[in-house]
Structure formats: structure tokens, C-alpha cells
Protein backbone atom coordinates (compact mmCIF):
# COMPACT_ATOMS: atom_id res chain seq x y z
CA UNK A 1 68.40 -0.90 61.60
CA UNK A 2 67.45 -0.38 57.50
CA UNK A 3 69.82 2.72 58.00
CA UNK A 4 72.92 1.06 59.55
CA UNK A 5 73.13 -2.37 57.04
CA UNK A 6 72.51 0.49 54.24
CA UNK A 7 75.79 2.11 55.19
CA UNK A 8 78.04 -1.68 55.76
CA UNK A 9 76.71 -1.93 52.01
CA UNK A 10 77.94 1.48 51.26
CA UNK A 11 81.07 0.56 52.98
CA UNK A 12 81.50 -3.06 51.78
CA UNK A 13 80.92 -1.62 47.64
CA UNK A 14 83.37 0.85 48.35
CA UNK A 15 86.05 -1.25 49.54
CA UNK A 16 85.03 -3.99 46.75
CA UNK A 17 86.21 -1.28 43.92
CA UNK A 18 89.36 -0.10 45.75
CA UNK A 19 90.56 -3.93 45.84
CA UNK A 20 89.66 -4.41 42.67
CA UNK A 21 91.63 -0.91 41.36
CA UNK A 22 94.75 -2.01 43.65
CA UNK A 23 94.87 -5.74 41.65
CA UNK A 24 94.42 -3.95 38.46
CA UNK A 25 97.50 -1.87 39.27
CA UNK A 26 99.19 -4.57 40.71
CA UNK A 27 98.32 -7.10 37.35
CA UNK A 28 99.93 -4.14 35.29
CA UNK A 29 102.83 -3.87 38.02
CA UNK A 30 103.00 -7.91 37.43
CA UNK A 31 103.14 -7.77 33.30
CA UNK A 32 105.60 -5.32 33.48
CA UNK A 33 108.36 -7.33 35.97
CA UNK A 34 107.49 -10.45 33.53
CA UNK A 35 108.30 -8.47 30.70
CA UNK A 36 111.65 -7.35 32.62
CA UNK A 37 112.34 -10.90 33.59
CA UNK A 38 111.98 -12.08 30.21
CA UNK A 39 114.66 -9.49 28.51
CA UNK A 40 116.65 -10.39 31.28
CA UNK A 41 116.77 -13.77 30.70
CA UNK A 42 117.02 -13.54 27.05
CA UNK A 43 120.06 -10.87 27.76
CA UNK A 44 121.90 -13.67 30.50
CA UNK A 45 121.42 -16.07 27.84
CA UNK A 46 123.22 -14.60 24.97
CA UNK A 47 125.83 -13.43 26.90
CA UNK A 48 126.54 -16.61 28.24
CA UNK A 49 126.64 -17.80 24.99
CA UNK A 50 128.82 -15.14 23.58
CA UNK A 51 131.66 -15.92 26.22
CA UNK A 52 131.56 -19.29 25.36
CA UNK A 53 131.34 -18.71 22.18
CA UNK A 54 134.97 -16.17 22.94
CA UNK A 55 136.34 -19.39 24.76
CA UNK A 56 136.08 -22.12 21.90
CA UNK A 57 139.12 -22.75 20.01
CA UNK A 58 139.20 -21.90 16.30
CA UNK A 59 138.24 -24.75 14.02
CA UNK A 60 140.99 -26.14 11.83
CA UNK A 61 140.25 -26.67 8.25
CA UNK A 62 140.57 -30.94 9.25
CA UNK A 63 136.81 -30.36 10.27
CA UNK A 64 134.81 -30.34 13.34
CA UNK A 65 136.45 -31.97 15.91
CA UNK A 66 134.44 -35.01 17.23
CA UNK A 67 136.05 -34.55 21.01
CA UNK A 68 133.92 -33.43 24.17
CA UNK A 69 135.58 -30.11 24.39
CA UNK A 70 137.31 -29.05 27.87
CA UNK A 71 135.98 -26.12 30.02
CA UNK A 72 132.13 -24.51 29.11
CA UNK A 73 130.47 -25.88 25.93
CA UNK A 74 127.58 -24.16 24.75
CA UNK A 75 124.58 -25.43 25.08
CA UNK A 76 122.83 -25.63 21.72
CA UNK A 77 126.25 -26.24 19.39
CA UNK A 78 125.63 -25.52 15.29
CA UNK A 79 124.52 -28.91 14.27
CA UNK A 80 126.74 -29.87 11.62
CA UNK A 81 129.57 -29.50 14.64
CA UNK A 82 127.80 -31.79 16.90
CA UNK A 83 127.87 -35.60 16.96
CA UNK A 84 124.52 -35.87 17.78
CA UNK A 85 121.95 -35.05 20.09
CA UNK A 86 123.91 -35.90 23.16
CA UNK A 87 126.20 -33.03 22.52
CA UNK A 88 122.88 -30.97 23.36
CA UNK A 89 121.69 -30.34 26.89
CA UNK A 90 119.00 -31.93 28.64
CA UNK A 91 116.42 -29.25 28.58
CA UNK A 92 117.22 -29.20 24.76
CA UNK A 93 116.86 -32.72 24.03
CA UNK A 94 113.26 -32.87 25.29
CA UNK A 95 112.38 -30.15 23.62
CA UNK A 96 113.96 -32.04 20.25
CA UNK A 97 112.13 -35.44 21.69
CA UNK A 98 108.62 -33.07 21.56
CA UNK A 99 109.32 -31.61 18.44
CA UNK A 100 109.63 -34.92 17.08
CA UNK A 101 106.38 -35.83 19.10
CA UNK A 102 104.68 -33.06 17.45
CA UNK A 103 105.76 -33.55 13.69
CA UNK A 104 104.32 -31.98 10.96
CA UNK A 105 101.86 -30.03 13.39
CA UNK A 106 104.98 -28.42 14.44
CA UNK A 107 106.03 -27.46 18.32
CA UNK A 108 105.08 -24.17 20.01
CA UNK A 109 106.61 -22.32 22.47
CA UNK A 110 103.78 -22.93 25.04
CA UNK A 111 103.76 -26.83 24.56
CA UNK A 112 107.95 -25.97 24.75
CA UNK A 113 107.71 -24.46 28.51
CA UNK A 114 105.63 -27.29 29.36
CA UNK A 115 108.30 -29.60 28.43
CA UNK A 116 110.82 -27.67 30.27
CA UNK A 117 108.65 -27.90 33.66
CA UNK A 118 107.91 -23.96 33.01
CA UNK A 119 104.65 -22.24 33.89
CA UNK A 120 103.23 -21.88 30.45
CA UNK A 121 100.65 -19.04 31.69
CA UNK A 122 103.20 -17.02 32.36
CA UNK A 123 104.28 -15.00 29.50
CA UNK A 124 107.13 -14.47 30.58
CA UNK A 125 108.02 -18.58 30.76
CA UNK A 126 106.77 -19.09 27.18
CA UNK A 127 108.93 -16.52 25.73
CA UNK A 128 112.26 -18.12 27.61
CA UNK A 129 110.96 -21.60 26.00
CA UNK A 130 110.51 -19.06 22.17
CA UNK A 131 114.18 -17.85 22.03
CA UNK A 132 115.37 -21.58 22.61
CA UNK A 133 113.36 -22.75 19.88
CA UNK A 134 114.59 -19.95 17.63
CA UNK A 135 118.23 -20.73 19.13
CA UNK A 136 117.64 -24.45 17.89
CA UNK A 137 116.60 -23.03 14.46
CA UNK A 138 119.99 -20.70 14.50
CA UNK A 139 122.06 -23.81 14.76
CA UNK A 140 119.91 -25.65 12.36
CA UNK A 141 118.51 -28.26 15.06
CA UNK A 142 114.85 -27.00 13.77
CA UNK A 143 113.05 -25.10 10.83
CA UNK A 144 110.23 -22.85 11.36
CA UNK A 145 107.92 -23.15 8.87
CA UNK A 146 105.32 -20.59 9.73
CA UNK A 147 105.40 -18.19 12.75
CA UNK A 148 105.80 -20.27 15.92
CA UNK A 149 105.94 -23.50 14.81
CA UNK A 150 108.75 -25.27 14.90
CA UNK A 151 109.99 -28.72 13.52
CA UNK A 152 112.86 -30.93 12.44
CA UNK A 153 114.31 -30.72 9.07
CA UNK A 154 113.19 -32.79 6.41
CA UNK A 155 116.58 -34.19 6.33
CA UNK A 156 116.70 -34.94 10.14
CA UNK A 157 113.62 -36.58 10.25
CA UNK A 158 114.77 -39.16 7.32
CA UNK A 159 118.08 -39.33 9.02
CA UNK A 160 117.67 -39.10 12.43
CA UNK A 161 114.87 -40.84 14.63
CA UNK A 162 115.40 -39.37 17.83
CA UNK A 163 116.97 -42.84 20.08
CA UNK A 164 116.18 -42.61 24.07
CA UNK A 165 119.36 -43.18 25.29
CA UNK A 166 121.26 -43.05 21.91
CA UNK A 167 120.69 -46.58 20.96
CA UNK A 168 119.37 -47.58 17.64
């Protein structure tokens, strides 16, 4: 009887260490489609934002227009051509509304993709939520003052107190 659990053991130890050498391949197999995924997304984004960016009309020297323009609108405009933060989208207002939450500590890109309703354990997630805070300090919507943080300009946040709804 001694003999035959003996062997189960055997058996059972074996099988333990294949499972555990498939998930290791199959965590590597899993960083390596999140990696994919993120480029991906990062690549759909700009492109999306160079046709629209193809499709605006060219500025006259009057100034930015203050009109909702006609057709697809990009969806983090340069800041000195927006009205205000209504001309952003909604994903990109909350993540202004938590960068003003955050304040001098500054906003990462994890506490970002939780804004955004993103998984922030997946890397993948945080570094979709990353390129929109660098695309809101392209426009000038936010600085970075040290690597991964992210907050308003000091003229912004003497300027502009972010209004729920846009009322005063």
C-alpha cells in the first residue's frame, strides 16, 4: 500500500511542475500580447489623431475659432485653441478632474487607468492611461514635472478651477 501512494506522490509532484512550467510559458505568452496590445493601441491612437488632424481646416490669422467644429474633432485639442474643458472628451476631463484632485502630488498613470474604469494591473491598461497623460502635456492641458507625474500648470490652476458641469 506504502508502494502505490509513493508513486500518486511521484505522479501528483510531477504533474505539479509541468502546470507550473505551462503558466510560466503562458505568463510570458500573456506579457508579450499586452505588450502588442499596448503598441497597438498607442499606434490606432495617433493615427486617428493624425487624420483628424489632415481633416481640420487651416487656422486663419483672426485666431482660433471659438465654433464646435463639423465632422471628427480630436479629442485632446492644443489648449490655447479650446474654449475650455468641455471641448475635451469625457475620459479626458476626469482625468483633468483627478489631476486637479491630486495637485501638487501630481497624477500617475496607474491612479489615471483607474479613473478611466481600466484594469490598472494590467500593464498594458496603465500605459494606454501614460500616452494620454503625455498627450494632455503635448497640448499643454498638463506639465510633468518629474517622470510620471503629471499636473496642471501653474497658470491653470490660478485660472482655472475645474467647474462640474461648467458653472462657476
Amino acid at each position: 500500500m506504502r508502494a502505490v501512494l509513493e508513486t500518486r506522490r511521484k505522479a501528483a509532484a510531477v504533474r505539479v511542475e509541468e502546470l507550473e512550467a505551462e503558466l510560466e510559458r503562458v505568463r510570458v505568452d500573456l506579457a508579450d500580447a499586452e505588450e502588442v496590445l499596448r503598441r497597438r493601441v498607442i499606434g490606432l491612437e495617433q493615427y486617428l489623431e493624425a487624420l483628424a488632424e489632415e481633416e481640420q481646416p487651416v487656422e486663419t490669422a483672426v485666431g482660433p475659432s471659438r465654433r464646435k467644429p463639423v465632422g471628427p474633432r480630436r479629442a485632446v485639442p492644443h489648449r490655447e485653441n479650446a474654449a475650455g474643458l468641455e471641448d475635451l472628451s469625457v475620459d479626458y476631463q476626469a482625468v483633468m478632474a483627478a489631476a486637479v484632485e491630486a495637485g501638487g502630488d501630481g497624477l500617475g498613470a496607474r491612479r489615471a487607468a483607474v479613473v478611466l474604469g481600466w484594469d490598472s494591473a494590467s500593464a498594458s491598461r496603465v500605459e494606454g492611461a501614460r500616452a494620454r497623460l503625455k498627450r494632455l502635456v503635448e497640448r499643454g492641458w498638463l506639465v510633468e514635472t518629474k517622470p510620471g507625474r503629471f499636473i496642471l500648470p501653474t497658470e491653470q490652476q490660478a485660472d482655472e478651477v475645474v467647474r462640474p458641469g461648467g458653472g462657476s
